[in-house]
N, C-alpha and C. Protein backbone atom coordinates (compact mmCIF):
# COMPACT_ATOMS: atom_id res chain seq x y z
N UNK A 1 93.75 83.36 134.88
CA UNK A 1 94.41 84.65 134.75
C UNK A 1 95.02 84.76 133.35
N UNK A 2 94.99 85.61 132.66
CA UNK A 2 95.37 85.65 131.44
C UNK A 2 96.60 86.77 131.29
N UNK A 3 97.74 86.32 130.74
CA UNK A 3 98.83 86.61 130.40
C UNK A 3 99.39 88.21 129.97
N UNK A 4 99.72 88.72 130.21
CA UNK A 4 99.79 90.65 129.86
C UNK A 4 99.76 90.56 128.31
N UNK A 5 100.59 89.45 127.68
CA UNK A 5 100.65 89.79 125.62
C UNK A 5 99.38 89.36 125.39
N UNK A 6 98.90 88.20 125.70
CA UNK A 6 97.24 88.11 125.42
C UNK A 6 96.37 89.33 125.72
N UNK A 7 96.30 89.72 126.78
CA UNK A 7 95.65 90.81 126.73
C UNK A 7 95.83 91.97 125.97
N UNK A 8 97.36 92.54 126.01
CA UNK A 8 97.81 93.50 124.99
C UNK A 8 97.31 93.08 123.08
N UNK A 9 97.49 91.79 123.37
CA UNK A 9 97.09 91.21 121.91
C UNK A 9 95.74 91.23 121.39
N UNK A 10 94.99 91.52 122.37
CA UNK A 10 92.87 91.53 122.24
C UNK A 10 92.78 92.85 121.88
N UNK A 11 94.08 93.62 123.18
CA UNK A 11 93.67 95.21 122.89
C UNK A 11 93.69 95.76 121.46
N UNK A 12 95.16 94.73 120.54
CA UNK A 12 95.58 95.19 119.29
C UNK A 12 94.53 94.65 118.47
N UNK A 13 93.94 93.42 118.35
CA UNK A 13 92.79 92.82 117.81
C UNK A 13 91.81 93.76 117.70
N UNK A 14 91.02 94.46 118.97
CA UNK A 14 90.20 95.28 119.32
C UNK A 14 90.51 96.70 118.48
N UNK A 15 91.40 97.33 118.31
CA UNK A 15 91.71 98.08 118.36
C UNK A 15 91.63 98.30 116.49
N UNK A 16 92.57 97.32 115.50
CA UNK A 16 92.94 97.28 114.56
C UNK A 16 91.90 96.30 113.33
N UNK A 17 91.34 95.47 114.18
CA UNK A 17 90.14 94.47 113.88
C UNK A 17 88.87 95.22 113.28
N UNK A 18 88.65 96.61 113.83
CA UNK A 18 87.40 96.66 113.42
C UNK A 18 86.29 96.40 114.17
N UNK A 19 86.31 96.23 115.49
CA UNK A 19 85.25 96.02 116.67
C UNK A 19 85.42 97.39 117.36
N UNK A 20 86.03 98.37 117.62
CA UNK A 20 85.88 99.54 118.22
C UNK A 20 85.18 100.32 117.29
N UNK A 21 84.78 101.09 118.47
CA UNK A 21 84.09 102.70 117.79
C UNK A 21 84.81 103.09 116.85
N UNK A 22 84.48 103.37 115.47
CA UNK A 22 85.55 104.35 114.42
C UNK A 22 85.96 105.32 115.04
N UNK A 23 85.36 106.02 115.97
CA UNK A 23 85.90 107.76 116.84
C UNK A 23 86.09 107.06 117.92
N UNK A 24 86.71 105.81 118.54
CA UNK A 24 87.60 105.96 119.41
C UNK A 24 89.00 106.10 119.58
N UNK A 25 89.57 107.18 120.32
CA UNK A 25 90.65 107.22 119.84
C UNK A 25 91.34 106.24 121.18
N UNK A 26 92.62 105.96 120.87
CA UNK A 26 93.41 104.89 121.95
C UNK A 26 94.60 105.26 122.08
N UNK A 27 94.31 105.49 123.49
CA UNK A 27 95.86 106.21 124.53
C UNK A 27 95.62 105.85 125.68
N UNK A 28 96.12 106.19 126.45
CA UNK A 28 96.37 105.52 128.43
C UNK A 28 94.90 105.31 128.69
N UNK A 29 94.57 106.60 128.42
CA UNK A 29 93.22 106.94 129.83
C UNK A 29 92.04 105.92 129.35
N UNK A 30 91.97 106.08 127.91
CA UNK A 30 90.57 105.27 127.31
C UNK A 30 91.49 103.64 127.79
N UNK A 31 92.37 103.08 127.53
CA UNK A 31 92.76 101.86 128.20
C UNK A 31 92.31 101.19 129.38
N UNK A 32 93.00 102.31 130.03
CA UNK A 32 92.36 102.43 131.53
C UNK A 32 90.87 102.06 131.92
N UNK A 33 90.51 102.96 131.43
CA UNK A 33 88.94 102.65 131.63
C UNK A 33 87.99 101.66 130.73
N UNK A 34 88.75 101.44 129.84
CA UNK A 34 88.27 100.27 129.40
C UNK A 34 88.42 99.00 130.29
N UNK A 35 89.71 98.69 130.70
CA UNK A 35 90.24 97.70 131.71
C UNK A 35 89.42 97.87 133.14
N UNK A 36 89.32 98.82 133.67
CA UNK A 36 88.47 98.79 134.70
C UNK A 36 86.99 98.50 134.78
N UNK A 37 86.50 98.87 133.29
CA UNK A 37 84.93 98.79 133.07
C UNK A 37 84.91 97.16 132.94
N UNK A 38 85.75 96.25 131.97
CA UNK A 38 85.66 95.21 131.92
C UNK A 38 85.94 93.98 133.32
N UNK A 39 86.56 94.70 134.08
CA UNK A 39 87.08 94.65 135.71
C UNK A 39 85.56 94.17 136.42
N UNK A 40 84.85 95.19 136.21
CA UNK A 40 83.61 95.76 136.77
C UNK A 40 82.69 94.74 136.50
N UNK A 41 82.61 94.38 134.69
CA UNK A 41 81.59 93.98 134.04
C UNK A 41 81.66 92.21 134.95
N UNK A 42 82.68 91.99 133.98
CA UNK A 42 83.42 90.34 134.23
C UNK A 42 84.43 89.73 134.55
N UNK A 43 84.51 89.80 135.91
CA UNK A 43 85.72 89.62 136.66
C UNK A 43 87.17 89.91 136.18
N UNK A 44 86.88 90.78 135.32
CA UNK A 44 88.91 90.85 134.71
C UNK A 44 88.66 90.13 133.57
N UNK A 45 88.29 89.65 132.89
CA UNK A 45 88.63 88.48 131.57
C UNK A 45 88.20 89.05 130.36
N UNK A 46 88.93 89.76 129.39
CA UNK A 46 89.62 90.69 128.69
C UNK A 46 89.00 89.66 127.48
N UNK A 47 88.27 89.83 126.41
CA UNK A 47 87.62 89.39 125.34
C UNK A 47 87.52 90.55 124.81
N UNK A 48 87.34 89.98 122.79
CA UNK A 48 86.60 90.98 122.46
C UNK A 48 85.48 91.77 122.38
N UNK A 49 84.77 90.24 122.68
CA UNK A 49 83.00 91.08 123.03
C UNK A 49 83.15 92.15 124.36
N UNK A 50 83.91 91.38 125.71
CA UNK A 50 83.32 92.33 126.41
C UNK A 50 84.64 93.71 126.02
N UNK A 51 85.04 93.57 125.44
CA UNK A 51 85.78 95.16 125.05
C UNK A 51 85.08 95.90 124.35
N UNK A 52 84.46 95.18 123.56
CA UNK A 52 82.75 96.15 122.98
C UNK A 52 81.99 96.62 123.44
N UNK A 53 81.42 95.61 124.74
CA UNK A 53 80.49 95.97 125.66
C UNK A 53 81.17 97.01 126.49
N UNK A 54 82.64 97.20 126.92
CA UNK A 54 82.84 98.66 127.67
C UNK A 54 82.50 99.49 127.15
N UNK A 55 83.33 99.19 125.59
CA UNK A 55 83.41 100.77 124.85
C UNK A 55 81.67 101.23 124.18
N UNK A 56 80.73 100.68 124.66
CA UNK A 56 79.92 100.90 124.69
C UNK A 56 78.88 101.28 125.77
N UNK A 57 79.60 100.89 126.76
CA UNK A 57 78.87 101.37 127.93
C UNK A 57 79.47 102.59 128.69
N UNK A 58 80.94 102.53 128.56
CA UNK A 58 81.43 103.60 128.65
C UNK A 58 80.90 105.30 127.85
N UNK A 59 80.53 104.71 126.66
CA UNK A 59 80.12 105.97 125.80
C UNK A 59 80.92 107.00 125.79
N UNK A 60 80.41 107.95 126.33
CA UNK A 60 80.82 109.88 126.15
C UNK A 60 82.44 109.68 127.62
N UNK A 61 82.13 108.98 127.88
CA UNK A 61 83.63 109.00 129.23
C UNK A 61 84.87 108.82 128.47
N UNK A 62 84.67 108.01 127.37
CA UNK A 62 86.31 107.99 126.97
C UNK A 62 86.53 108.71 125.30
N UNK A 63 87.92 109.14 125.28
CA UNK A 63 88.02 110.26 124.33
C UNK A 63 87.52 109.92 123.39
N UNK A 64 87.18 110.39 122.48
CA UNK A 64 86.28 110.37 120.73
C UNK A 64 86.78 110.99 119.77
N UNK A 65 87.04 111.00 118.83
CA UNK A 65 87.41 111.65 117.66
C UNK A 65 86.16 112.74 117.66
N UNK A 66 86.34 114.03 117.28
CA UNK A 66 84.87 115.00 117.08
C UNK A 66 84.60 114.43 115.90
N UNK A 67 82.94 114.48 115.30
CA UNK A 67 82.66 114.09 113.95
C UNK A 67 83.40 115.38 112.71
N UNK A 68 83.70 114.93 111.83
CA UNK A 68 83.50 116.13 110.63
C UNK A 68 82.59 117.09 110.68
N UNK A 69 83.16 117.79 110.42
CA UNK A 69 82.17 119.35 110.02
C UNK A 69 81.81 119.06 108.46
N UNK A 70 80.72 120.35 108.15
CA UNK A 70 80.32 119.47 106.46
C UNK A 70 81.43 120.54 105.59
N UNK A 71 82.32 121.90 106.13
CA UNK A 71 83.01 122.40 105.85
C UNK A 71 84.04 121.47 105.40
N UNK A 72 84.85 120.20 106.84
CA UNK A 72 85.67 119.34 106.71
C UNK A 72 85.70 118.56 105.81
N UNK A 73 84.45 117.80 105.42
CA UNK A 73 83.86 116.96 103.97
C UNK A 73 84.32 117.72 102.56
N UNK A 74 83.67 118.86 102.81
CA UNK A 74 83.66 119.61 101.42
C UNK A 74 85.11 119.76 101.61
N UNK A 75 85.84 120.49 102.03
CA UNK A 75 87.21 120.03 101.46
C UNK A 75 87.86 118.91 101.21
N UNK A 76 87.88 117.66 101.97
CA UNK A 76 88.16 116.68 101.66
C UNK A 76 87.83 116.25 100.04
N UNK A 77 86.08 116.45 99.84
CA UNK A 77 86.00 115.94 98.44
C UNK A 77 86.64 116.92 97.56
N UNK A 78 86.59 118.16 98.03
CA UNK A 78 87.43 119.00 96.68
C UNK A 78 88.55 118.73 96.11
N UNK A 79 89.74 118.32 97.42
CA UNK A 79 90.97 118.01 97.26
C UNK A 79 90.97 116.63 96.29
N UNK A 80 90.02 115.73 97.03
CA UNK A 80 90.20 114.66 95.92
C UNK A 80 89.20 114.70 94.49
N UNK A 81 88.54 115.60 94.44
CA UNK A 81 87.92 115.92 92.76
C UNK A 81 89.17 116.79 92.21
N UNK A 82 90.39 117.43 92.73
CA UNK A 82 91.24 118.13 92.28
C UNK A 82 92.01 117.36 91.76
N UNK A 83 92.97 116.22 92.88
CA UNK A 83 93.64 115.16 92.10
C UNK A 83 92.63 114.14 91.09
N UNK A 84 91.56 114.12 91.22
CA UNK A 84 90.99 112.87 90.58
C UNK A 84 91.70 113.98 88.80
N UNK A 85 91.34 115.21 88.83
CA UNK A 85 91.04 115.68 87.61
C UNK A 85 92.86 115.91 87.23
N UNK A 86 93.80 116.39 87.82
CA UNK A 86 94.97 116.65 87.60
C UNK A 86 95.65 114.91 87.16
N UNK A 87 95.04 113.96 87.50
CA UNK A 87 95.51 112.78 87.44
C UNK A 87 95.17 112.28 86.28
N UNK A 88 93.80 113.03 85.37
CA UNK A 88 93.17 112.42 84.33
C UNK A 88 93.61 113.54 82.82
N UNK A 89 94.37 114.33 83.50
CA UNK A 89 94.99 115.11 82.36
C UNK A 89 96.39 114.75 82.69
N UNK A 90 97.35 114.49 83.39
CA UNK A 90 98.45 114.06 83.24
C UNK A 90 98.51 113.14 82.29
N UNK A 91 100.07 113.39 81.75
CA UNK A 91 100.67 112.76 80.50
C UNK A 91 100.07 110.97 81.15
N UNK A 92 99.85 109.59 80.07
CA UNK A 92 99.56 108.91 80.44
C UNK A 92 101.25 107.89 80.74
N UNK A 93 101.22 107.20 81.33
CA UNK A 93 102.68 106.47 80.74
C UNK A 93 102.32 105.40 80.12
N UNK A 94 103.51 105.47 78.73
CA UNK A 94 102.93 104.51 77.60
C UNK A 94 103.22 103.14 78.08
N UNK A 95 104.42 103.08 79.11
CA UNK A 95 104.90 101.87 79.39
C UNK A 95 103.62 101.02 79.86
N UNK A 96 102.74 101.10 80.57
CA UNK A 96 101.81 100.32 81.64
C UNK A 96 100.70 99.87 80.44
N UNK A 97 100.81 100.94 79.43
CA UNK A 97 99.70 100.91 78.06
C UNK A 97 100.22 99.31 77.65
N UNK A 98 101.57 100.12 77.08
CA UNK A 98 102.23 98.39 76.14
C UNK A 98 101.92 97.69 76.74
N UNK A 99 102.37 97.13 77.93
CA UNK A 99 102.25 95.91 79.00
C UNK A 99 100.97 95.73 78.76
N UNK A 100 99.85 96.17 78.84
CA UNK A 100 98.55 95.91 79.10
C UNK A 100 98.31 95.03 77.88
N UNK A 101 98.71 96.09 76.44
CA UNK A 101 98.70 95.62 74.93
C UNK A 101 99.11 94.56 74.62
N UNK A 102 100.25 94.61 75.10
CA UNK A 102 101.10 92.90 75.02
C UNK A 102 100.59 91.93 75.65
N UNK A 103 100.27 92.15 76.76
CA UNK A 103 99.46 90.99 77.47
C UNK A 103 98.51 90.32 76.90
N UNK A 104 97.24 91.63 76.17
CA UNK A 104 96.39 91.07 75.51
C UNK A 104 96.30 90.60 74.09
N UNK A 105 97.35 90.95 73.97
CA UNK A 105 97.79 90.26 72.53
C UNK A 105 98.31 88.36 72.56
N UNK A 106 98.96 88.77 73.57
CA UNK A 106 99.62 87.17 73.56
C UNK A 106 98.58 86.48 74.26
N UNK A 107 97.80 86.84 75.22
CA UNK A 107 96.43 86.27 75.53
C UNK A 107 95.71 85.64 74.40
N UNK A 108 95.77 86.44 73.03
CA UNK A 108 94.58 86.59 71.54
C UNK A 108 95.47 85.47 70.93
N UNK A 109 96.65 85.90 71.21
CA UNK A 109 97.33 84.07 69.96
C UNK A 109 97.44 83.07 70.72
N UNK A 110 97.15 83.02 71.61
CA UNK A 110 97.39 81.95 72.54
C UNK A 110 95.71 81.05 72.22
N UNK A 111 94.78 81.74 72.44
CA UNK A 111 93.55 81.46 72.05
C UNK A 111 93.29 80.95 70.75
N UNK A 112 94.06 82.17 69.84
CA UNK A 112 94.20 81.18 68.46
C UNK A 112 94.90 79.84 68.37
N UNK A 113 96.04 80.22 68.99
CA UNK A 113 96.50 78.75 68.41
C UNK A 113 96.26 77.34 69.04
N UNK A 114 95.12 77.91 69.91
CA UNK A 114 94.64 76.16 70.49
C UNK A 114 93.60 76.56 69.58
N UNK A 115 92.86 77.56 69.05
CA UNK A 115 92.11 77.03 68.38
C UNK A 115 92.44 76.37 66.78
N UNK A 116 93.38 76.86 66.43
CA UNK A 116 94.32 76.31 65.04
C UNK A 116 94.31 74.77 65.36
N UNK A 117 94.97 74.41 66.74
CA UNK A 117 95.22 73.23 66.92
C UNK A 117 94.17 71.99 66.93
N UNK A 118 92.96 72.61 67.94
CA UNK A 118 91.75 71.64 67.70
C UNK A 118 91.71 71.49 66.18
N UNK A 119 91.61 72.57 65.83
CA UNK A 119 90.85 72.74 64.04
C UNK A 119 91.96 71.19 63.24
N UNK A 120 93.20 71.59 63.37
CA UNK A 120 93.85 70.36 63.01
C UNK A 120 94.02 68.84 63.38
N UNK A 121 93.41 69.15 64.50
CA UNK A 121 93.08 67.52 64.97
C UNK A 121 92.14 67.06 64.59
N UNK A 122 90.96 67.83 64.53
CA UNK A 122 89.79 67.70 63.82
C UNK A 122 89.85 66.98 62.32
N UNK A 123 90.62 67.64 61.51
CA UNK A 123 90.64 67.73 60.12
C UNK A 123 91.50 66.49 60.15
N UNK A 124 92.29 65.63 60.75
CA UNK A 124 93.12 65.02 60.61
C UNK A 124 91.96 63.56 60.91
N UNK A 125 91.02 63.69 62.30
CA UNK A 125 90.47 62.38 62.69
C UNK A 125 89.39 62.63 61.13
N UNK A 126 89.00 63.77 60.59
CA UNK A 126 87.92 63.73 59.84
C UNK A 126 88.29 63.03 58.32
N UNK A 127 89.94 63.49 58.04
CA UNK A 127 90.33 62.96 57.00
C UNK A 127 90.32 60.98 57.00
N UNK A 128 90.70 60.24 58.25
CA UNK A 128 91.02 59.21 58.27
C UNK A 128 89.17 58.35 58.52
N UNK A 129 88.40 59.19 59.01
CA UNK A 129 87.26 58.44 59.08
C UNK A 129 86.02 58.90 57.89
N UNK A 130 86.62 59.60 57.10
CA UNK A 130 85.50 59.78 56.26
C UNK A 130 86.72 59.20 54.63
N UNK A 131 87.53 58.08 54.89
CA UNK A 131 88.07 57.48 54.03
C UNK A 131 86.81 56.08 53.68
N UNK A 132 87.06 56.43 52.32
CA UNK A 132 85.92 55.31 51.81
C UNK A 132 86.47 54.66 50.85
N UNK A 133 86.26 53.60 50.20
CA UNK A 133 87.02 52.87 49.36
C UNK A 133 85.42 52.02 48.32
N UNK A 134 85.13 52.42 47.02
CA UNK A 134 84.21 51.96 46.39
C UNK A 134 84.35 50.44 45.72
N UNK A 135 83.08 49.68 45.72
CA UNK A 135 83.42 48.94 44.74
C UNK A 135 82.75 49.09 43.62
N UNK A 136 82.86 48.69 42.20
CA UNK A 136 82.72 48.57 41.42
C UNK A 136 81.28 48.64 40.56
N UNK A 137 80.35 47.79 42.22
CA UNK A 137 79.37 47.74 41.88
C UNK A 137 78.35 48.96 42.33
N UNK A 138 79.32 49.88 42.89
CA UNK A 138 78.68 50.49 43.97
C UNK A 138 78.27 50.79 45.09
N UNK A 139 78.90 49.68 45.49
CA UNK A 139 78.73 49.72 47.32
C UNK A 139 79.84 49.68 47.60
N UNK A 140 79.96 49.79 48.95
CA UNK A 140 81.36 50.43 49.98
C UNK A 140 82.28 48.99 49.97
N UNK A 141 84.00 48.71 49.77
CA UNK A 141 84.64 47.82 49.73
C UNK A 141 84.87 47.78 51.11
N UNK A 142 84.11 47.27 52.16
CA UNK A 142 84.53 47.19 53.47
C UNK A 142 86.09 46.86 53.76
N UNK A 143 86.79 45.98 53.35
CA UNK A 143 87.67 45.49 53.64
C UNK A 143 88.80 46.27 53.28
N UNK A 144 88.89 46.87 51.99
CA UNK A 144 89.78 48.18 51.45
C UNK A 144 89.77 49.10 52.40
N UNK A 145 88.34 49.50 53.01
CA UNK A 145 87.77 50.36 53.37
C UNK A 145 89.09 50.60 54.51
N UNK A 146 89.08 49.87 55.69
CA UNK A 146 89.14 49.13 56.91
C UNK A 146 90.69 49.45 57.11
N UNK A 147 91.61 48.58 55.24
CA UNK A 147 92.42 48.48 55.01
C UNK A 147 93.31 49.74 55.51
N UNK A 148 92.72 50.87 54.59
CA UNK A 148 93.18 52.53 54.08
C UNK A 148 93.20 52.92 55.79
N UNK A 149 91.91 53.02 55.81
CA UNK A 149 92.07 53.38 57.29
C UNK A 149 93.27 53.41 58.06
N UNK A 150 93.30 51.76 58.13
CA UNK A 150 94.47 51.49 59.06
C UNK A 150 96.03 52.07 58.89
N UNK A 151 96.25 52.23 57.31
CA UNK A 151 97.23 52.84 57.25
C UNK A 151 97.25 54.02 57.50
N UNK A 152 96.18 54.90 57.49
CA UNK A 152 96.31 56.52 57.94
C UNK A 152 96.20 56.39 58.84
N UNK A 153 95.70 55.65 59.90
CA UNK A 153 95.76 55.90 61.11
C UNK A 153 97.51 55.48 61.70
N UNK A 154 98.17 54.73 60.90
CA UNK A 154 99.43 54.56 61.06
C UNK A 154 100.16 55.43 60.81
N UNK A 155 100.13 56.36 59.99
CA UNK A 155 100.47 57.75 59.63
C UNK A 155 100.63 58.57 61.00
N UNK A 156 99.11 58.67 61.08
CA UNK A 156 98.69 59.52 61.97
C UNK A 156 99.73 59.95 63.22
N UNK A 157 99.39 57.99 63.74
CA UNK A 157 100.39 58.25 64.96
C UNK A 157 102.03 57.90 64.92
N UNK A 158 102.66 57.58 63.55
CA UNK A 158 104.03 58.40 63.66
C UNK A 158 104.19 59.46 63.45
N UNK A 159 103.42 60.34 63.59
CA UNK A 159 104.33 61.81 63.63
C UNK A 159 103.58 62.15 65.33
N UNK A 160 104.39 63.52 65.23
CA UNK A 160 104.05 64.16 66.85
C UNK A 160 103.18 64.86 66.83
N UNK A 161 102.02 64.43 66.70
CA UNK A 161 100.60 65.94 67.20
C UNK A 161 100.63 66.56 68.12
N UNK A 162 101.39 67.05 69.40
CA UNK A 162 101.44 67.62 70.21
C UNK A 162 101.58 68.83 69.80
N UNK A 163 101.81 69.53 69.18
CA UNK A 163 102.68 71.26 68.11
C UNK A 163 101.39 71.15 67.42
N UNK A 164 101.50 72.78 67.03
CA UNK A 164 100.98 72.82 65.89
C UNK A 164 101.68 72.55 64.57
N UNK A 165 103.14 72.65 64.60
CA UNK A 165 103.83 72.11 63.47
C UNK A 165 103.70 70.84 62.99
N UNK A 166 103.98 69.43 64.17
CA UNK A 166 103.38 68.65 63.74
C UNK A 166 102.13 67.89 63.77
N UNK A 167 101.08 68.60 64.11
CA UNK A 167 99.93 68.46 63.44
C UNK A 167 99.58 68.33 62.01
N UNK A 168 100.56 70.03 61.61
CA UNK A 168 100.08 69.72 60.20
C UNK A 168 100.83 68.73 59.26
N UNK A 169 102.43 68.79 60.15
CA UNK A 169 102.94 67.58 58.89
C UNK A 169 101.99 66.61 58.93
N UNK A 170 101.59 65.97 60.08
CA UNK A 170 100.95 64.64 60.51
C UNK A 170 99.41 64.67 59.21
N UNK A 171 98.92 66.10 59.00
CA UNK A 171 97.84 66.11 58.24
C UNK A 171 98.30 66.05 57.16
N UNK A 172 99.07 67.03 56.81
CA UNK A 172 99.78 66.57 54.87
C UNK A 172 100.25 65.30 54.64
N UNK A 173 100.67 64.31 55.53
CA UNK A 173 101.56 63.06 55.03
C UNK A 173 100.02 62.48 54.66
N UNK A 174 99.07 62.24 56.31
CA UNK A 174 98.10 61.48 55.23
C UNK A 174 97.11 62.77 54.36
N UNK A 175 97.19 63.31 53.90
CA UNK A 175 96.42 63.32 52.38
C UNK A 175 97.31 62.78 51.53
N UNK A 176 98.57 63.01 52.07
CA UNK A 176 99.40 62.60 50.55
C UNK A 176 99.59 60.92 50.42
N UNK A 177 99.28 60.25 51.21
CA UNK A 177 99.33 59.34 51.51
C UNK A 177 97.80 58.79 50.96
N UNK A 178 96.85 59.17 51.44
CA UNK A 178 95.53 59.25 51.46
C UNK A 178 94.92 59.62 49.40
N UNK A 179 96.15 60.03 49.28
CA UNK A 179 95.65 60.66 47.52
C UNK A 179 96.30 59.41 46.36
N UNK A 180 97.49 59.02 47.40
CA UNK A 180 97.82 57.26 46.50
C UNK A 180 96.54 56.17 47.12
N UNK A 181 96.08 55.83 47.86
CA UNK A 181 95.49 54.81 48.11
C UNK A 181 93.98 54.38 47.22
């Protein structure tokens, strides 16, 4: 036996869910006969399917919304081609504009400045690995080489690359660093 809010609760399911007729309308009598048809169908036991299956077998017995007239349509769309058009000549409000503007603005530097930032991390690993140290004779002083390195890379990581601020100190110390060696 199922509980009066469960059932009241299928009816609201049924009802608000989207499983009824669009033109059914819901008051006592269509209840009624819904409850009795489902009575009829399957012993009393109140589902949504079989609340479909009444309101479908029931048909023309329980009340209906009448369809639109094409009179009813055509006004409907007029009224709303009237506001669509009174809505598209009203003053705009600038406020919702800015907001929009601002948004996409700080969206655009935000984009820049991670891209500023890669660009400086970049330039910073590119400065310390394309350090070369010659010898004399012409070939690469590995060990100088190795040397330099190590100190820009010591550079590197005392300062704070996390910012874009110190990124770039972190990049000016080693060139300047990088221009004595």
């Amino acid at each position: 036996m199922q509980s009066n809010e469960e059932v009241l609760r299928l009816f609201n399911d049924f009802e608000h869910g989207g499983f009824a007729s669009p033109d059914l309308i819901f008051n006592e009598k269509n209840a009624g006969l819904l409850a009795e048809e489902i009575t009829k169908m399957n012993s009393g036991f109140v589902s949504i399917s079989n609340l479909m299956a009444a309101d479908k077998a029931l048909g023309s017995k329980l009340d209906r919304r009448p369809e639109p007239t094409a009179e009813d349509i055509a006004t409907k769309l007029e009224k709303k081609m009237r506001k669509d058009y009174l809505d598209s000549i009203a003053p705009q409000s600038t406020l919702g504009q800015e907001k929009t503007n601002q948004q996409k603005a700080d969206e655009n530097k935000k984009i820049a400045n991670e891209k500023e930032y890669k660009t400086l991390i970049s330039q910073i690993e590119h400065e310390i690995s394309h350090y070369i140290v010659g010898h004399a004779s012409g070939v690469t002083d590995y060990a100088r080489t190795e040397s330099g390195r190590k100190t820009l890379r010591g550079i590197r990581d005392s300062h704070d690359r996390s910012t874009i601020v110190g990124a770039k100190q972190a990049l000016a110390a080693i060139r300047a660093v990088k221009s004595k060696l």
